[in-house]
PDB file of N, CA and C in Angstrom:
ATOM      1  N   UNK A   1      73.458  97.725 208.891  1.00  0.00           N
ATOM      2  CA  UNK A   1      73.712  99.082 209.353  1.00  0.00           C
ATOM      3  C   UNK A   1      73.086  99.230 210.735  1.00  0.00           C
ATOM      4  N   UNK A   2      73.698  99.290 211.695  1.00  0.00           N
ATOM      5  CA  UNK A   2      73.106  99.898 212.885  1.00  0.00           C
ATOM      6  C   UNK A   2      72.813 101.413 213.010  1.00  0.00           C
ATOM      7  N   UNK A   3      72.008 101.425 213.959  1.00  0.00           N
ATOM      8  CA  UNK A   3      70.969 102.389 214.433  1.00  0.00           C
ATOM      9  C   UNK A   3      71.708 103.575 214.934  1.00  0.00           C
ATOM     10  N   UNK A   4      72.045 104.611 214.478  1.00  0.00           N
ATOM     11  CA  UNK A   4      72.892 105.766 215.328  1.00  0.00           C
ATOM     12  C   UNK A   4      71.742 106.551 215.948  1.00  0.00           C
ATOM     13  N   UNK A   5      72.216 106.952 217.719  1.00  0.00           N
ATOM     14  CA  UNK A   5      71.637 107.649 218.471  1.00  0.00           C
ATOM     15  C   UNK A   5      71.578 109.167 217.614  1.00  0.00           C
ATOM     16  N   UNK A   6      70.574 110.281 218.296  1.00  0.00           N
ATOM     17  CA  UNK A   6      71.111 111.640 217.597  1.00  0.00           C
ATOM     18  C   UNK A   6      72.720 111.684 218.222  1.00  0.00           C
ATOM     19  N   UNK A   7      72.608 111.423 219.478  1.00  0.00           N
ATOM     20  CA  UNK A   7      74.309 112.133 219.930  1.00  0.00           C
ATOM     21  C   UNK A   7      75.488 111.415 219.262  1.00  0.00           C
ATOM     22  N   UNK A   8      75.546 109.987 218.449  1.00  0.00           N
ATOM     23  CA  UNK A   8      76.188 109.633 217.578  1.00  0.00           C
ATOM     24  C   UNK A   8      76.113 110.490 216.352  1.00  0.00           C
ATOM     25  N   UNK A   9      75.182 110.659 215.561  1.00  0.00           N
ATOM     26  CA  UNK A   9      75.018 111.506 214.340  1.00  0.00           C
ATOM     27  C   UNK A   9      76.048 112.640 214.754  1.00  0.00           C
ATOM     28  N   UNK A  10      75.308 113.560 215.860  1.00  0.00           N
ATOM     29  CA  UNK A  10      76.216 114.587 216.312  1.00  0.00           C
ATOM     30  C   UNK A  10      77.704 114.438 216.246  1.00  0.00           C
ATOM     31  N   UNK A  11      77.947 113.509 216.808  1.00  0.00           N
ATOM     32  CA  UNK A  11      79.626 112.957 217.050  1.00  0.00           C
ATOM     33  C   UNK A  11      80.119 112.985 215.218  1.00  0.00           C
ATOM     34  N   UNK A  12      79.259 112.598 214.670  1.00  0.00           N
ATOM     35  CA  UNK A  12      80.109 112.248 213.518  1.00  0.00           C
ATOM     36  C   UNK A  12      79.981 113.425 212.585  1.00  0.00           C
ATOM     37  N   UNK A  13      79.143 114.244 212.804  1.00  0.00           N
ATOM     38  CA  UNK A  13      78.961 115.974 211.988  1.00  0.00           C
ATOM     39  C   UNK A  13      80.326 116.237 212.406  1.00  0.00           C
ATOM     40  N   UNK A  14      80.677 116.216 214.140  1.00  0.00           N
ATOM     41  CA  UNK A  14      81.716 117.023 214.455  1.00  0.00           C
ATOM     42  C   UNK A  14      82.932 116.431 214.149  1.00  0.00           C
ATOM     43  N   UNK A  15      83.095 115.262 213.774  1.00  0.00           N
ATOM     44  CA  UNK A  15      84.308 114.601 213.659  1.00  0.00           C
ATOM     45  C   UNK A  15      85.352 114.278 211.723  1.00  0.00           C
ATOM     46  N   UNK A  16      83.980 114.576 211.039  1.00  0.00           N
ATOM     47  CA  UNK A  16      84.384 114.528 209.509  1.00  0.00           C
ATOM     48  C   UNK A  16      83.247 115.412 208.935  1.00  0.00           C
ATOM     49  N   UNK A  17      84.053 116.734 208.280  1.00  0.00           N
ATOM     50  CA  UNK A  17      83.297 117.693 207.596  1.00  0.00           C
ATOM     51  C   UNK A  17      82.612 117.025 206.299  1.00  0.00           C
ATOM     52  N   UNK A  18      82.869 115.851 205.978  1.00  0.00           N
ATOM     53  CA  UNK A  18      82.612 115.488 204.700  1.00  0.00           C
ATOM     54  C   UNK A  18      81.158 114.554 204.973  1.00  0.00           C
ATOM     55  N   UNK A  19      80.217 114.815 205.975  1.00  0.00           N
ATOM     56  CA  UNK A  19      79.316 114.044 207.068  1.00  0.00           C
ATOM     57  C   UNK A  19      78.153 115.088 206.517  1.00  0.00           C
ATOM     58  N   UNK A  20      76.918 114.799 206.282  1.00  0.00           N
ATOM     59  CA  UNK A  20      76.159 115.690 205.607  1.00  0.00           C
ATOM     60  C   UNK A  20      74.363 115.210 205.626  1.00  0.00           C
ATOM     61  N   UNK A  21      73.359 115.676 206.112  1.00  0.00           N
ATOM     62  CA  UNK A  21      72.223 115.040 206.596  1.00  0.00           C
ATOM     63  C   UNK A  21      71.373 115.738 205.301  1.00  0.00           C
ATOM     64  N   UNK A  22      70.668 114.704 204.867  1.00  0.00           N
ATOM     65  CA  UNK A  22      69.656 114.718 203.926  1.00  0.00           C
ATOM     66  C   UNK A  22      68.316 114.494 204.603  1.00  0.00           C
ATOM     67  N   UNK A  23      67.401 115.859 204.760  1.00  0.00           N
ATOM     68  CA  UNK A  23      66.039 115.872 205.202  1.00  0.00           C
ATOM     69  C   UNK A  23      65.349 115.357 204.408  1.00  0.00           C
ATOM     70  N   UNK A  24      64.042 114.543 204.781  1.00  0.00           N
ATOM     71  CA  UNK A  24      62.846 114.133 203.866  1.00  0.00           C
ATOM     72  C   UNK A  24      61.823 113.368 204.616  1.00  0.00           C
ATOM     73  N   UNK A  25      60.794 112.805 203.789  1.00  0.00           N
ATOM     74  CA  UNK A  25      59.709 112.292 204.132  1.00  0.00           C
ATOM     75  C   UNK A  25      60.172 110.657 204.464  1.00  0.00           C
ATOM     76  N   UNK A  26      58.862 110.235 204.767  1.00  0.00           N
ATOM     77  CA  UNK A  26      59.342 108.707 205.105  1.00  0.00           C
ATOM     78  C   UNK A  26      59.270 108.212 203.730  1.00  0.00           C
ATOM     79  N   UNK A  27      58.120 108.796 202.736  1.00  0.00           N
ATOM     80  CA  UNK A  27      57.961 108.302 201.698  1.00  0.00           C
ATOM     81  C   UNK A  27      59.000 108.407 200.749  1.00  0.00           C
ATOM     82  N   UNK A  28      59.513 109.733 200.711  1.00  0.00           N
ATOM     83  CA  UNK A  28      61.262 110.195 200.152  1.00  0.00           C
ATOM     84  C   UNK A  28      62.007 109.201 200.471  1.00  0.00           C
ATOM     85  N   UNK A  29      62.298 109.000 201.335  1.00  0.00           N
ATOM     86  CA  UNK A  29      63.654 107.957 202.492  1.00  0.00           C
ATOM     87  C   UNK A  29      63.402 106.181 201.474  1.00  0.00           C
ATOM     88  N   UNK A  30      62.206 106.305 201.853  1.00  0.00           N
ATOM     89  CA  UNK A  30      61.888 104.504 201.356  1.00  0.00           C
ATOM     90  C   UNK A  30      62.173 104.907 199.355  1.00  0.00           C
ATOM     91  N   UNK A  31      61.759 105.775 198.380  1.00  0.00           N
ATOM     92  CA  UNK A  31      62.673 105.818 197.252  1.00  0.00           C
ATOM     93  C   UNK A  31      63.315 105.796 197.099  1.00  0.00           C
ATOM     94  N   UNK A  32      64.376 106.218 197.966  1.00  0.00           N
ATOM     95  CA  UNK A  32      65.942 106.848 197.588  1.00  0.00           C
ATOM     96  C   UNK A  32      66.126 105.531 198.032  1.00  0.00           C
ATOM     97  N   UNK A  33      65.851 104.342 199.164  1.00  0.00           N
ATOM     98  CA  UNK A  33      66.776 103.612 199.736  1.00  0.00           C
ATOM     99  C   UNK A  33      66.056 102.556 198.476  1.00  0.00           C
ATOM    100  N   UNK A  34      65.256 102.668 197.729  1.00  0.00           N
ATOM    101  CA  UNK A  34      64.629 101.335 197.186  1.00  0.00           C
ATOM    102  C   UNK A  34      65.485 101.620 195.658  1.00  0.00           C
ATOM    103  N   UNK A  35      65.805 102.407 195.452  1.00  0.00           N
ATOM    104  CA  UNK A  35      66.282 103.161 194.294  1.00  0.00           C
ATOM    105  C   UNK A  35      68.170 102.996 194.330  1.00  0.00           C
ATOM    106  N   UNK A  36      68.278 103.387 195.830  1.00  0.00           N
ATOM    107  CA  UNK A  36      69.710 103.600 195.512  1.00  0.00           C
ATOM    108  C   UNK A  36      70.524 105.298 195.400  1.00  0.00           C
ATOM    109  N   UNK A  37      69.665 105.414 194.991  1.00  0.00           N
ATOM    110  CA  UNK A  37      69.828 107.173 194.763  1.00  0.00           C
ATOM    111  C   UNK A  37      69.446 108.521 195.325  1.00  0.00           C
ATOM    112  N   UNK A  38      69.988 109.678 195.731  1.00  0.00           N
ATOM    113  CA  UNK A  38      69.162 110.725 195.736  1.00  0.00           C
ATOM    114  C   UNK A  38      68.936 111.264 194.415  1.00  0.00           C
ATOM    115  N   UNK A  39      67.576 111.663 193.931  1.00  0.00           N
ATOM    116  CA  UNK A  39      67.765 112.493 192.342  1.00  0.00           C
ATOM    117  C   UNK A  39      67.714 113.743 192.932  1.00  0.00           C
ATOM    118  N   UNK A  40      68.233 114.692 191.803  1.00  0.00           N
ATOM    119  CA  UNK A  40      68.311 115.866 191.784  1.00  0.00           C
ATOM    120  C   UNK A  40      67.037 116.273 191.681  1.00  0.00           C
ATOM    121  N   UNK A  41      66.595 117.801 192.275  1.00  0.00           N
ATOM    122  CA  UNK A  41      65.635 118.701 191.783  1.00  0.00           C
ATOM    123  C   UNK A  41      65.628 119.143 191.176  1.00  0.00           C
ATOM    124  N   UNK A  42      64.591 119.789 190.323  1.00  0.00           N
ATOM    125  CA  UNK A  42      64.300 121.045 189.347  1.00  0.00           C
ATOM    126  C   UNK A  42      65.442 121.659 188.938  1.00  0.00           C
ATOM    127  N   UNK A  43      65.842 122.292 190.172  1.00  0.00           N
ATOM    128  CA  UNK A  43      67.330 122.831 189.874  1.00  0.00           C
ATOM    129  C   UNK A  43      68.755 122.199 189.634  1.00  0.00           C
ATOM    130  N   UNK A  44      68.260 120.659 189.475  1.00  0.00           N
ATOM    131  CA  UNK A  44      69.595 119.801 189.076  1.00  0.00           C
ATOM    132  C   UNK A  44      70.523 120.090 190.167  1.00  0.00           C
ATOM    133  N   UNK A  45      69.965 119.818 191.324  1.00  0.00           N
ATOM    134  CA  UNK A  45      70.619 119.933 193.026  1.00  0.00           C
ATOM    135  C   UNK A  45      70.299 119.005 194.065  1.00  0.00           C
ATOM    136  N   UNK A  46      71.049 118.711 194.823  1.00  0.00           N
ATOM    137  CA  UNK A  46      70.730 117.757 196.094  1.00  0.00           C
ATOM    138  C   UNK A  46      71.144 118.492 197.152  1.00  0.00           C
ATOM    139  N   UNK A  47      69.800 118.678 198.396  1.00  0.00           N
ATOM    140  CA  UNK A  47      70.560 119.620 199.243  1.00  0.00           C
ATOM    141  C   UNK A  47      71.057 118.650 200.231  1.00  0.00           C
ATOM    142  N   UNK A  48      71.723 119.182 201.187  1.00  0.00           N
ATOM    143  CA  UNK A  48      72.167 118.992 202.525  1.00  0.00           C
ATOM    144  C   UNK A  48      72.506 120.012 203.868  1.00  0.00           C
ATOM    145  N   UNK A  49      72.716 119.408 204.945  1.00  0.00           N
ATOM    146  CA  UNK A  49      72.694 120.358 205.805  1.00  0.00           C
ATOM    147  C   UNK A  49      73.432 119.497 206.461  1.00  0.00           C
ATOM    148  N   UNK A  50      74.299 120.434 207.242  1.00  0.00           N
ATOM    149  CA  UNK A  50      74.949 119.836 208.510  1.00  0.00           C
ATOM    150  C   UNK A  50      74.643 120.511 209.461  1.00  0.00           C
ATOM    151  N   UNK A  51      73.392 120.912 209.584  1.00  0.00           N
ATOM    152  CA  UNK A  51      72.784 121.187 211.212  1.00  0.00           C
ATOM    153  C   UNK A  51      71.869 120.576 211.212  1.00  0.00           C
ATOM    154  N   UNK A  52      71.726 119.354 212.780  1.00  0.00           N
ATOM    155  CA  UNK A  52      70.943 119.191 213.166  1.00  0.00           C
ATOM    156  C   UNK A  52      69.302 119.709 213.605  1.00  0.00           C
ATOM    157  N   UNK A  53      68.194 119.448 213.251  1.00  0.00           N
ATOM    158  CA  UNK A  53      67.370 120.323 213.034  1.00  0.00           C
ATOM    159  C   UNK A  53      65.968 119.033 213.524  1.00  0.00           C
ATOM    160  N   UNK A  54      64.628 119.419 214.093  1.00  0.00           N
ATOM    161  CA  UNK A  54      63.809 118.869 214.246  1.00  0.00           C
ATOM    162  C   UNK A  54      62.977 118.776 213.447  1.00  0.00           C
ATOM    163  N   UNK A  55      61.912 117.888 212.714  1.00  0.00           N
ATOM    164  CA  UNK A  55      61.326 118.311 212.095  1.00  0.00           C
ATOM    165  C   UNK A  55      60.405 119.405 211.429  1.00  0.00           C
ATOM    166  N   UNK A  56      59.863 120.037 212.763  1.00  0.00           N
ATOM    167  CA  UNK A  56      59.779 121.659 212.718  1.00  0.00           C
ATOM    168  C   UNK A  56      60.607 122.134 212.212  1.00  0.00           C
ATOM    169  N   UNK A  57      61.799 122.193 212.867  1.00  0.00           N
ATOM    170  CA  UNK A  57      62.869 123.408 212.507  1.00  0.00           C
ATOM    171  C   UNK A  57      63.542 123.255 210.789  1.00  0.00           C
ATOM    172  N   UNK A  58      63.187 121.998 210.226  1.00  0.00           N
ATOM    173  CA  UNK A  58      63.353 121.754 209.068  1.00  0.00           C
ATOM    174  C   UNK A  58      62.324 122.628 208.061  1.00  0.00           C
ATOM    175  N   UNK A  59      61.441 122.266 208.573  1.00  0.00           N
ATOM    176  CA  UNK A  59      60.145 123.058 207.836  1.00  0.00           C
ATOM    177  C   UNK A  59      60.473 124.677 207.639  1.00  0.00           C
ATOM    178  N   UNK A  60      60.853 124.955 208.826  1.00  0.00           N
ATOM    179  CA  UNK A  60      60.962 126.663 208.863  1.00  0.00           C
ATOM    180  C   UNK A  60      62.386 127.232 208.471  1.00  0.00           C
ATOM    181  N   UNK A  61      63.145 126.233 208.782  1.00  0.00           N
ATOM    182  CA  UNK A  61      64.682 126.927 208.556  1.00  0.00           C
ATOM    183  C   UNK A  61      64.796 126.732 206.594  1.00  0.00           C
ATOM    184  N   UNK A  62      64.513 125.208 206.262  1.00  0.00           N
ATOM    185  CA  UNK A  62      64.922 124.981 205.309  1.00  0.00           C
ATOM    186  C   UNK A  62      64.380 124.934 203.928  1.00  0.00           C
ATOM    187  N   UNK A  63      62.885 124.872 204.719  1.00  0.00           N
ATOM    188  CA  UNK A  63      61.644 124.457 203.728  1.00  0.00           C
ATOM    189  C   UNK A  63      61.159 125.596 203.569  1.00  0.00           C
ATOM    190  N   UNK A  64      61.158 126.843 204.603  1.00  0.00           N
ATOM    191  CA  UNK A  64      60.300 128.323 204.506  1.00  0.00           C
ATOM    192  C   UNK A  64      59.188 128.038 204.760  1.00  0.00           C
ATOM    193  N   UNK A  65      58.823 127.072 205.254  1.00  0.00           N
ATOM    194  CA  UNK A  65      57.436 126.996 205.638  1.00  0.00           C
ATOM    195  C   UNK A  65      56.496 126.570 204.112  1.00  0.00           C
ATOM    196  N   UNK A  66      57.053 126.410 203.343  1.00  0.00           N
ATOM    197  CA  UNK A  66      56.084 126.031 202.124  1.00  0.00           C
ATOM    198  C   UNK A  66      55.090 124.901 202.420  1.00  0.00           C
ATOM    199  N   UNK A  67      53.871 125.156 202.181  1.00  0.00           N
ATOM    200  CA  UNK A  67      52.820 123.773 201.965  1.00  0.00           C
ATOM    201  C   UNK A  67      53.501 122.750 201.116  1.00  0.00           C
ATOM    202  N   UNK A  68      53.768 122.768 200.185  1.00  0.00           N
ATOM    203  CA  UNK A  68      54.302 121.676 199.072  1.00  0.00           C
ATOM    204  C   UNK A  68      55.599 121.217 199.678  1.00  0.00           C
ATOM    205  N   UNK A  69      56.121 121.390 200.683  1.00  0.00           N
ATOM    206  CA  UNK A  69      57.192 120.780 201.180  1.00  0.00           C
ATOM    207  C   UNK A  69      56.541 120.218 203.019  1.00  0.00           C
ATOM    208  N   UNK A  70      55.363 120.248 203.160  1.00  0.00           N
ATOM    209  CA  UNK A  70      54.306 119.491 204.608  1.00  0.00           C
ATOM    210  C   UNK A  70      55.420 118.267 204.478  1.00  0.00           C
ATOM    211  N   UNK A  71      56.106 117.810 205.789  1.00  0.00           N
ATOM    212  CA  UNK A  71      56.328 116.539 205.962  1.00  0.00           C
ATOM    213  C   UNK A  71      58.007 116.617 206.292  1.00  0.00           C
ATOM    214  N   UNK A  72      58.676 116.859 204.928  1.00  0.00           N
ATOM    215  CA  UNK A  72      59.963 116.459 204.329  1.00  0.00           C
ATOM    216  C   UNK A  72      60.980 116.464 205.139  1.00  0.00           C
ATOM    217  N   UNK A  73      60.492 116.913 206.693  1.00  0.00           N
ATOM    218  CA  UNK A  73      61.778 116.776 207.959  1.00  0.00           C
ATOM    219  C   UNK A  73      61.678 115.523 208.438  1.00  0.00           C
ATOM    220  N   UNK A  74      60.957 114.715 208.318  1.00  0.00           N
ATOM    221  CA  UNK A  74      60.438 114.001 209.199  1.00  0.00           C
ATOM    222  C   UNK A  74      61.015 112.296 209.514  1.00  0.00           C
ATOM    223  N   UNK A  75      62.098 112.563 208.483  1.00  0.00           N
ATOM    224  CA  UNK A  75      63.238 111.435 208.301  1.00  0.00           C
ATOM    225  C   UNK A  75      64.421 111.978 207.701  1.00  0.00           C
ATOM    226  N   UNK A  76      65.525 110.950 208.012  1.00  0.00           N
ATOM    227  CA  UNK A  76      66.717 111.405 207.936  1.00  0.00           C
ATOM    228  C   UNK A  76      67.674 110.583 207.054  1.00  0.00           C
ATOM    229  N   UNK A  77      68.549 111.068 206.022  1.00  0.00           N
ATOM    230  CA  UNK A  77      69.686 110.216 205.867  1.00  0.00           C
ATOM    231  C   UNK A  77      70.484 111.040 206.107  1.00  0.00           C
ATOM    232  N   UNK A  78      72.003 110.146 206.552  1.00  0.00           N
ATOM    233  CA  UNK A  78      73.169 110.626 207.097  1.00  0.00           C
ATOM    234  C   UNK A  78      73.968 109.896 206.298  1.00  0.00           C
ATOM    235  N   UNK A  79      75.049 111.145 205.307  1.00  0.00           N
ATOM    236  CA  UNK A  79      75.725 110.378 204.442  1.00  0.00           C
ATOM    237  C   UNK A  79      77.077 110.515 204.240  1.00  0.00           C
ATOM    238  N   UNK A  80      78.097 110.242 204.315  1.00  0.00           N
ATOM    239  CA  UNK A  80      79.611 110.481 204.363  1.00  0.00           C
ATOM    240  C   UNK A  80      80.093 110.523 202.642  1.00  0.00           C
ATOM    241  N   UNK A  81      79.973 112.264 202.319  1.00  0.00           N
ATOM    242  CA  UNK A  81      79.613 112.152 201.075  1.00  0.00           C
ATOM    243  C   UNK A  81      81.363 111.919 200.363  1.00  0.00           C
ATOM    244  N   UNK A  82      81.654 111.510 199.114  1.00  0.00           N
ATOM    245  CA  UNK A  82      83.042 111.183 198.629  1.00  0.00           C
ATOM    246  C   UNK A  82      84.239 112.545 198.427  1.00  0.00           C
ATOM    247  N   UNK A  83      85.151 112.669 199.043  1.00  0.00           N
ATOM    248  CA  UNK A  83      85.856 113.827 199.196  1.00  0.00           C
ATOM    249  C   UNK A  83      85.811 114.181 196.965  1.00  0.00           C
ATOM    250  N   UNK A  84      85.639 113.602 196.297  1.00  0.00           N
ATOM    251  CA  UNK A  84      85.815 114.275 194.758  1.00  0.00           C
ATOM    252  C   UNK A  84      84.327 114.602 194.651  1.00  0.00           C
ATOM    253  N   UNK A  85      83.289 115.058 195.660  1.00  0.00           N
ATOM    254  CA  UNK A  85      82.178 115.706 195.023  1.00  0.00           C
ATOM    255  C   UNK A  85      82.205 116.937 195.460  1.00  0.00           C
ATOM    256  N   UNK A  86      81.754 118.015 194.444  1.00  0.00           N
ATOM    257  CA  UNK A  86      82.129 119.276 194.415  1.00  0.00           C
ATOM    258  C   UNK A  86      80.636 119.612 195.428  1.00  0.00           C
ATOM    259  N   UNK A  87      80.648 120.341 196.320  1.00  0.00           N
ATOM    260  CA  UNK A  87      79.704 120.900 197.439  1.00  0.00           C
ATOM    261  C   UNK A  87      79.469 122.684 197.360  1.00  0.00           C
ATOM    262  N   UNK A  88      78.571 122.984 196.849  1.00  0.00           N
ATOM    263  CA  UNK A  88      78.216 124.315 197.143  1.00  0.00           C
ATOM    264  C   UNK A  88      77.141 124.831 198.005  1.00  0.00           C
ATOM    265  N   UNK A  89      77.884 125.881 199.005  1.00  0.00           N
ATOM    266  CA  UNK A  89      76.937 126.527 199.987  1.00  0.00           C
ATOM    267  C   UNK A  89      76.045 127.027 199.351  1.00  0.00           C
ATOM    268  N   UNK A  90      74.792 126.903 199.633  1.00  0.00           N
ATOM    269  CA  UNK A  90      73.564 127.233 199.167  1.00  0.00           C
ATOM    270  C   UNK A  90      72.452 128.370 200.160  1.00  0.00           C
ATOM    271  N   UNK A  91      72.637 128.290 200.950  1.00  0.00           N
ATOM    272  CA  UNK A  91      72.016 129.460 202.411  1.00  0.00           C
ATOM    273  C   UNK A  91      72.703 128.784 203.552  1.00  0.00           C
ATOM    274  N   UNK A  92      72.085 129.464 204.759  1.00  0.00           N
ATOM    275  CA  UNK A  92      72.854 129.837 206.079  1.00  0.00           C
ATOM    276  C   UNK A  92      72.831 128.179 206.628  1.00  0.00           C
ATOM    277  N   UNK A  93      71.709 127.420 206.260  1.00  0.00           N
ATOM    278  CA  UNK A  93      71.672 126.155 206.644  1.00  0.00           C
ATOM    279  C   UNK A  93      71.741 124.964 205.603  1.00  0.00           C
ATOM    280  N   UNK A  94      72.003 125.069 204.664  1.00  0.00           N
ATOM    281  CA  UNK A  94      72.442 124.311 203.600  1.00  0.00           C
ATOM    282  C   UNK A  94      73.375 124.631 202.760  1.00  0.00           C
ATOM    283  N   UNK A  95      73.902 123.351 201.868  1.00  0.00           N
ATOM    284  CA  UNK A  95      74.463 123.337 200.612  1.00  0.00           C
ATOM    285  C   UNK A  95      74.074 122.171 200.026  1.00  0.00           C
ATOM    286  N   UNK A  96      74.683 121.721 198.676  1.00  0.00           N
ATOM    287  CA  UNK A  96      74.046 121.545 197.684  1.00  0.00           C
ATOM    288  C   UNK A  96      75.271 120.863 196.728  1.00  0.00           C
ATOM    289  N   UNK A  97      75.006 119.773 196.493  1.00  0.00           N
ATOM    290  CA  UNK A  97      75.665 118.800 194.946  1.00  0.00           C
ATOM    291  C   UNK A  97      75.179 119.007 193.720  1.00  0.00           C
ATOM    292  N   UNK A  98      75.583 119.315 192.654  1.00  0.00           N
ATOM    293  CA  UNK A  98      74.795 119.764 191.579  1.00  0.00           C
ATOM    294  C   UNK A  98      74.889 118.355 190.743  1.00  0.00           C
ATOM    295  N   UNK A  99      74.323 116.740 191.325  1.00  0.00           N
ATOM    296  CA  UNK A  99      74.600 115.484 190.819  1.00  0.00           C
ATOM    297  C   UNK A  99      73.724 115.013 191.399  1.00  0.00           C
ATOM    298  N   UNK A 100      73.066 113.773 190.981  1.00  0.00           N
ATOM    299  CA  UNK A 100      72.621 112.893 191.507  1.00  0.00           C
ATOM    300  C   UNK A 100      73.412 112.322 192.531  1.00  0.00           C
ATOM    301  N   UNK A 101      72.930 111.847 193.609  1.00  0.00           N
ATOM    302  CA  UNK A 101      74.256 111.211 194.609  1.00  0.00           C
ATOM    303  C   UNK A 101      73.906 109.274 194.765  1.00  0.00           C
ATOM    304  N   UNK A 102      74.255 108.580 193.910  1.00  0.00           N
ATOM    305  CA  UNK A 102      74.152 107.463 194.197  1.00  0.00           C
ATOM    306  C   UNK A 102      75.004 106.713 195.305  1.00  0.00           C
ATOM    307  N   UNK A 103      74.241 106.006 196.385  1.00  0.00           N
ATOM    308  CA  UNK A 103      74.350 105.145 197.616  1.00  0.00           C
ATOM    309  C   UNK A 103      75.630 104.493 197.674  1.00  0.00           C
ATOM    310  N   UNK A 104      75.599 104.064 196.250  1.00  0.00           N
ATOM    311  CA  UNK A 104      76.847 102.907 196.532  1.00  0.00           C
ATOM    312  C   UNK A 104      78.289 103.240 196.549  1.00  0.00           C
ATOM    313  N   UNK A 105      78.073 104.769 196.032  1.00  0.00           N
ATOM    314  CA  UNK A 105      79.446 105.676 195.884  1.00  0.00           C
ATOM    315  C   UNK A 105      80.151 106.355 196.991  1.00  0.00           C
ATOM    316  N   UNK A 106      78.987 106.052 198.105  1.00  0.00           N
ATOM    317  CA  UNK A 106      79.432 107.080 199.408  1.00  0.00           C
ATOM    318  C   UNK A 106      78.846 106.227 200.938  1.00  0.00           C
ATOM    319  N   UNK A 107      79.409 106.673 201.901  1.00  0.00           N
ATOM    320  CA  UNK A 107      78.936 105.684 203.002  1.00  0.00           C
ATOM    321  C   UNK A 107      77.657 106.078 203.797  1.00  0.00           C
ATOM    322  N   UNK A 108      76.900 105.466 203.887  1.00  0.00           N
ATOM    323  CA  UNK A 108      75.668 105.894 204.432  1.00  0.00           C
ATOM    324  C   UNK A 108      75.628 105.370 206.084  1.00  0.00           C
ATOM    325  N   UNK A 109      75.056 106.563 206.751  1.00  0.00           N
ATOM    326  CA  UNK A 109      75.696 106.060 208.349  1.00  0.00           C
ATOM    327  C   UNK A 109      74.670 105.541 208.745  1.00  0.00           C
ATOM    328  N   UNK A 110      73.108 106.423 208.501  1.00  0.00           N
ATOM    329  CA  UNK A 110      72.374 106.226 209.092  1.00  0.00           C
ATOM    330  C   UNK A 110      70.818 106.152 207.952  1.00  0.00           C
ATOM    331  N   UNK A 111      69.742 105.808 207.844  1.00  0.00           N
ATOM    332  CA  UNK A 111      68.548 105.863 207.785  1.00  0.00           C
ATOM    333  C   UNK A 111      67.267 105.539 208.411  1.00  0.00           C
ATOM    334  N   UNK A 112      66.557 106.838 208.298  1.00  0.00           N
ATOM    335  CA  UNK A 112      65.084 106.351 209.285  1.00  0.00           C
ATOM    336  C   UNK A 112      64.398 107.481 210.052  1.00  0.00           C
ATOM    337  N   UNK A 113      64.053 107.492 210.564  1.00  0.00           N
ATOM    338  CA  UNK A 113      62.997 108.098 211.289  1.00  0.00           C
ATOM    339  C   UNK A 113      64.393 109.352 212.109  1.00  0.00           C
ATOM    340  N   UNK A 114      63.842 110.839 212.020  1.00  0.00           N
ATOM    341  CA  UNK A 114      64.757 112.059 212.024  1.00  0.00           C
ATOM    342  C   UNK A 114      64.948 112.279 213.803  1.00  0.00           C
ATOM    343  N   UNK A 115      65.853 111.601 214.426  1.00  0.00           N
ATOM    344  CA  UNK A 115      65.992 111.860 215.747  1.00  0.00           C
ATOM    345  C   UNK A 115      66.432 112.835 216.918  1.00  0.00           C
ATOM    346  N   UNK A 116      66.338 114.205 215.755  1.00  0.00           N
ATOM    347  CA  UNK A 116      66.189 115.315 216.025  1.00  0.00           C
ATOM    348  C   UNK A 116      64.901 115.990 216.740  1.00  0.00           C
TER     349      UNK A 116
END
């Protein structure tokens, strides 16, 4: 997998709606990629966002600023999720899979460090 610039990522938000960025930690990023999987939360949800966002702006836009979420912008996956998964808007900067999203089912563009 090569390395996408942010202005590649960008290119590909704007070019296929089905293009979808998963915020997290480095420590998050290295499970999911050692695993294979995103798991669901509490709420039996996986979020996403298709706005580009800095790690700050992750914290405040998406996270609310919660302590228990310190970090979780701070890496990125970029995932070209499968047109048969059902996607619900969830707030102004996210939505949300109500599934686990396993790796091998969908194309992954990018992972690593959030170049936002």
């Amino acid at each position: 997998m090569r390395m996408l610039t942010a202005e590649q990522i960008l290119n590909e938000l704007i070019l296929d709606s089905r293009v979808f960025l998963h915020y997290t930690s480095s420590s998050g990023l290295s499970g999911i990629m050692k695993d294979g999987v995103i798991q669901t939360d509490g709420k039996y949800a996986v979020y996403f966002s298709q706005e580009p966002m800095s790690p700050d702006d992750v914290h405040t836009k998406l996270l609310i600023g919660a302590t228990t979420h310190e970090g979780r912008g701070t890496h990125l996956l970029v995932i070209r999720v499968d047109s048969g998964i059902p996607i619900e808007t969830t707030g102004y900067h996210e939505v949300c899979v109500r599934q686990r999203i396993r790796l091998d089912q969908h194309m992954v563009l990018y992972h690593g460090p959030n170049p936002f």
